[in-house]
N, C-alpha and C. Protein backbone atom coordinates (compact mmCIF):
# COMPACT_ATOMS: atom_id res chain seq x y z
N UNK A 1 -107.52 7.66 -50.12
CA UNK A 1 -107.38 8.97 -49.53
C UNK A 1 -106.50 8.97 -48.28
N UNK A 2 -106.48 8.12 -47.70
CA UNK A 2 -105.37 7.73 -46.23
C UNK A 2 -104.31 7.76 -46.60
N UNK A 3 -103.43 7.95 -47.92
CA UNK A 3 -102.36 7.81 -48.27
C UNK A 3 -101.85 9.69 -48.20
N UNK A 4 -102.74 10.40 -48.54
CA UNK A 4 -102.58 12.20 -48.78
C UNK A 4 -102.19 12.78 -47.73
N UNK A 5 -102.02 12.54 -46.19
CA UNK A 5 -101.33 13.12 -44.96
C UNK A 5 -100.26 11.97 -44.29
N UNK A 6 -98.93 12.54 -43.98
CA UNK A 6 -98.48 12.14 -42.53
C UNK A 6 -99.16 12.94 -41.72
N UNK A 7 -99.02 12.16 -40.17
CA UNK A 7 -98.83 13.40 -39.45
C UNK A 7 -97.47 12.63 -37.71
N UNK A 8 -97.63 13.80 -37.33
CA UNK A 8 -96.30 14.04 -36.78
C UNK A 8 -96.93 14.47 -35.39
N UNK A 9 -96.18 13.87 -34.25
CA UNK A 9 -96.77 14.47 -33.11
C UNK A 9 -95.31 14.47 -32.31
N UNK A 10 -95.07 16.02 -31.74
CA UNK A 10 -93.81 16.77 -31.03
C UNK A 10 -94.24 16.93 -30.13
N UNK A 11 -93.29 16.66 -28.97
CA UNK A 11 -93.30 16.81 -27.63
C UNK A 11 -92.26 17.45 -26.76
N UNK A 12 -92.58 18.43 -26.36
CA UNK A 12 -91.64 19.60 -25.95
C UNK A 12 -91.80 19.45 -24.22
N UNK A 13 -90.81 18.26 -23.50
CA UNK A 13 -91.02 18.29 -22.40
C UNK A 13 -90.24 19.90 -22.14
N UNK A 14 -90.96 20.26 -20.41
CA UNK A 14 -90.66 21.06 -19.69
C UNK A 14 -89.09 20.88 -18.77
N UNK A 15 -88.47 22.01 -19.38
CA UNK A 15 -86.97 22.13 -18.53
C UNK A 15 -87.21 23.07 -17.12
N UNK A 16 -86.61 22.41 -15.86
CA UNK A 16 -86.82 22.89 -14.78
C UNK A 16 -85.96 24.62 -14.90
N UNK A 17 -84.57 23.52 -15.64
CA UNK A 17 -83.60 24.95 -15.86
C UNK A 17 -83.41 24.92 -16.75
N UNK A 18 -82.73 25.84 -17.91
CA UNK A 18 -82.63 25.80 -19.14
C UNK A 18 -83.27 26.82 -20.07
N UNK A 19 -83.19 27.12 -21.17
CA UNK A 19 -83.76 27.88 -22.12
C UNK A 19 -85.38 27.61 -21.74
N UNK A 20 -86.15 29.11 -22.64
CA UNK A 20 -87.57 29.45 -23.01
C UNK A 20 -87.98 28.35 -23.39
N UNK A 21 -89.01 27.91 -23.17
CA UNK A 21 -89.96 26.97 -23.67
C UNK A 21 -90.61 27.02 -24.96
N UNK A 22 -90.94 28.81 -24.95
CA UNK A 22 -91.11 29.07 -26.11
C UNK A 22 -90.43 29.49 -27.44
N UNK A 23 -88.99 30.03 -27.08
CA UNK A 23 -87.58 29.78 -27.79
C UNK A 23 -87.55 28.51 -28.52
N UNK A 24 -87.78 27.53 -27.28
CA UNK A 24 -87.08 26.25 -28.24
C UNK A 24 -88.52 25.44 -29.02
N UNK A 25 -89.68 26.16 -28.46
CA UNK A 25 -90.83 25.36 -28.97
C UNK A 25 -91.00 26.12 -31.09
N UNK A 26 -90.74 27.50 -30.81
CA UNK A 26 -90.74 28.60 -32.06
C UNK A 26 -89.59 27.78 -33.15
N UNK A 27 -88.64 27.63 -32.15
CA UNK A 27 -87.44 27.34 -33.48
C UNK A 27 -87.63 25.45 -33.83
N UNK A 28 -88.08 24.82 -33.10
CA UNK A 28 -88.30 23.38 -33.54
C UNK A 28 -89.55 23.75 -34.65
N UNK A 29 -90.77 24.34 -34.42
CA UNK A 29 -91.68 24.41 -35.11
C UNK A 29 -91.43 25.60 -36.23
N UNK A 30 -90.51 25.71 -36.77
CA UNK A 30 -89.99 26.44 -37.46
C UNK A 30 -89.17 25.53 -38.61
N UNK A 31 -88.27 24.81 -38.11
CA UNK A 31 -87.76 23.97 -38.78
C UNK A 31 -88.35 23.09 -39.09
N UNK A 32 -89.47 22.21 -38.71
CA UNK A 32 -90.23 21.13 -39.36
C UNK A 32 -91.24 22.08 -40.26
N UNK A 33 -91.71 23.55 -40.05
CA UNK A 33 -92.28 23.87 -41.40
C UNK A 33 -91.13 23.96 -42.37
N UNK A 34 -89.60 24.07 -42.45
CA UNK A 34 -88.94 24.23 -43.41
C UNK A 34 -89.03 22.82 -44.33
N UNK A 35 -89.01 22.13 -43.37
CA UNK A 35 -89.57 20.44 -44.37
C UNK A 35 -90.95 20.16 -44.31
N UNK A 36 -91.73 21.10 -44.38
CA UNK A 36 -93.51 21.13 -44.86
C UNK A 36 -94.47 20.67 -44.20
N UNK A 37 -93.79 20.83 -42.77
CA UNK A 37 -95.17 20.02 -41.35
C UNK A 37 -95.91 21.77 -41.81
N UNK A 38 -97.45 21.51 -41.04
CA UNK A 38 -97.70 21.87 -40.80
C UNK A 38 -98.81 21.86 -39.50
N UNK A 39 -98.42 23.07 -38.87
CA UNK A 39 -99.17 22.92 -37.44
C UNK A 39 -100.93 23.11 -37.25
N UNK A 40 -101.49 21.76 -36.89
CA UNK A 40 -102.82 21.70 -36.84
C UNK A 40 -103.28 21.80 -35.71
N UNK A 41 -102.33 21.43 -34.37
CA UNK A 41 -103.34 21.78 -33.18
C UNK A 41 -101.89 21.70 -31.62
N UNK A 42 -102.44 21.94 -30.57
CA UNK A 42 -101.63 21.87 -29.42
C UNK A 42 -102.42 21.83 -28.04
N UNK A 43 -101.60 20.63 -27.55
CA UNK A 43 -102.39 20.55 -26.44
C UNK A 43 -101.45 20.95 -24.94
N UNK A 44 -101.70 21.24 -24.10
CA UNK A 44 -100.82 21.34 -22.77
C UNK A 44 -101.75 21.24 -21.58
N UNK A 45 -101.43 20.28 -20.82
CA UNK A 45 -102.88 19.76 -19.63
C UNK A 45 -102.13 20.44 -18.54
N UNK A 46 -100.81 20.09 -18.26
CA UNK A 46 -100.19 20.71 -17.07
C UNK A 46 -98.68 21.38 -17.06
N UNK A 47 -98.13 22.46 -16.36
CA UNK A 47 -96.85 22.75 -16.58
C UNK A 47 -95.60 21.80 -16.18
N UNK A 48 -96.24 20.53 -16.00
CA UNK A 48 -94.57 19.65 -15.48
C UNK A 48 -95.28 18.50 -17.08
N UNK A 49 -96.24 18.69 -17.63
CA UNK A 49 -96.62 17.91 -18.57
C UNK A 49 -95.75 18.35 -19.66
N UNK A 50 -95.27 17.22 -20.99
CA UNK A 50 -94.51 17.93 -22.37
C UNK A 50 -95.79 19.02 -23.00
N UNK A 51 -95.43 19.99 -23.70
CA UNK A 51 -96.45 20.48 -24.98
C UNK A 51 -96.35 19.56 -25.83
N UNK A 52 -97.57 19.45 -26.65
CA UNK A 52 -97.48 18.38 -27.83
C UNK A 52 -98.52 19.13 -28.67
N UNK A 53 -97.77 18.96 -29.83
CA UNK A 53 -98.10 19.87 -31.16
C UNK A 53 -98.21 18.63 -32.52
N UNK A 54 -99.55 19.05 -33.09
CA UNK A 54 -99.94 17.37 -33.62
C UNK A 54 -99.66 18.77 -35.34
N UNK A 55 -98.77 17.37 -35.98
CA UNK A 55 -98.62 18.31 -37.10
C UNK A 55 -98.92 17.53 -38.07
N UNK A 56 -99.26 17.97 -39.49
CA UNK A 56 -99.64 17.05 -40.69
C UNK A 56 -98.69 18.03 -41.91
N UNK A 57 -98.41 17.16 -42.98
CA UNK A 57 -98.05 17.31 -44.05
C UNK A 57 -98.63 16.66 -45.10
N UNK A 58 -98.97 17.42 -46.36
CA UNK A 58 -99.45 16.60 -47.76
C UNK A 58 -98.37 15.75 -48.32
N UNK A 59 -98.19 14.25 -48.21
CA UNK A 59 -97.42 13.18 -48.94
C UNK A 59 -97.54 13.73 -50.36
């Protein structure tokens, strides 16, 4: 049964300057569902911390 998931863990460090966080967090997690992640959970402890978005797919 350990063989039936990857999973995938994304890390969206924080830009001081630069584009939305959530712009670039929507369109990355957009494109890994186009290749069949899917999003199971997200954590964020602090705002100078990355977001990290733990994703799984059925092998």
């Amino acid at each position: 049964m350990s063989d039936q998931w990857s999973y995938k863990v994304l890390e969206l460090k924080p830009k001081l300057l630069g584009g939305s966080v959530t712009v670039r967090l929507e369109e990355e997690l957009n494109r890994l569902g186009k290749l069949g992640w899917e999003l199971v959970s997200v954590t964020h402890m602090h705002f100078l911390e990355p977001i990290r978005c733990f994703l799984k797919k059925e092998n």
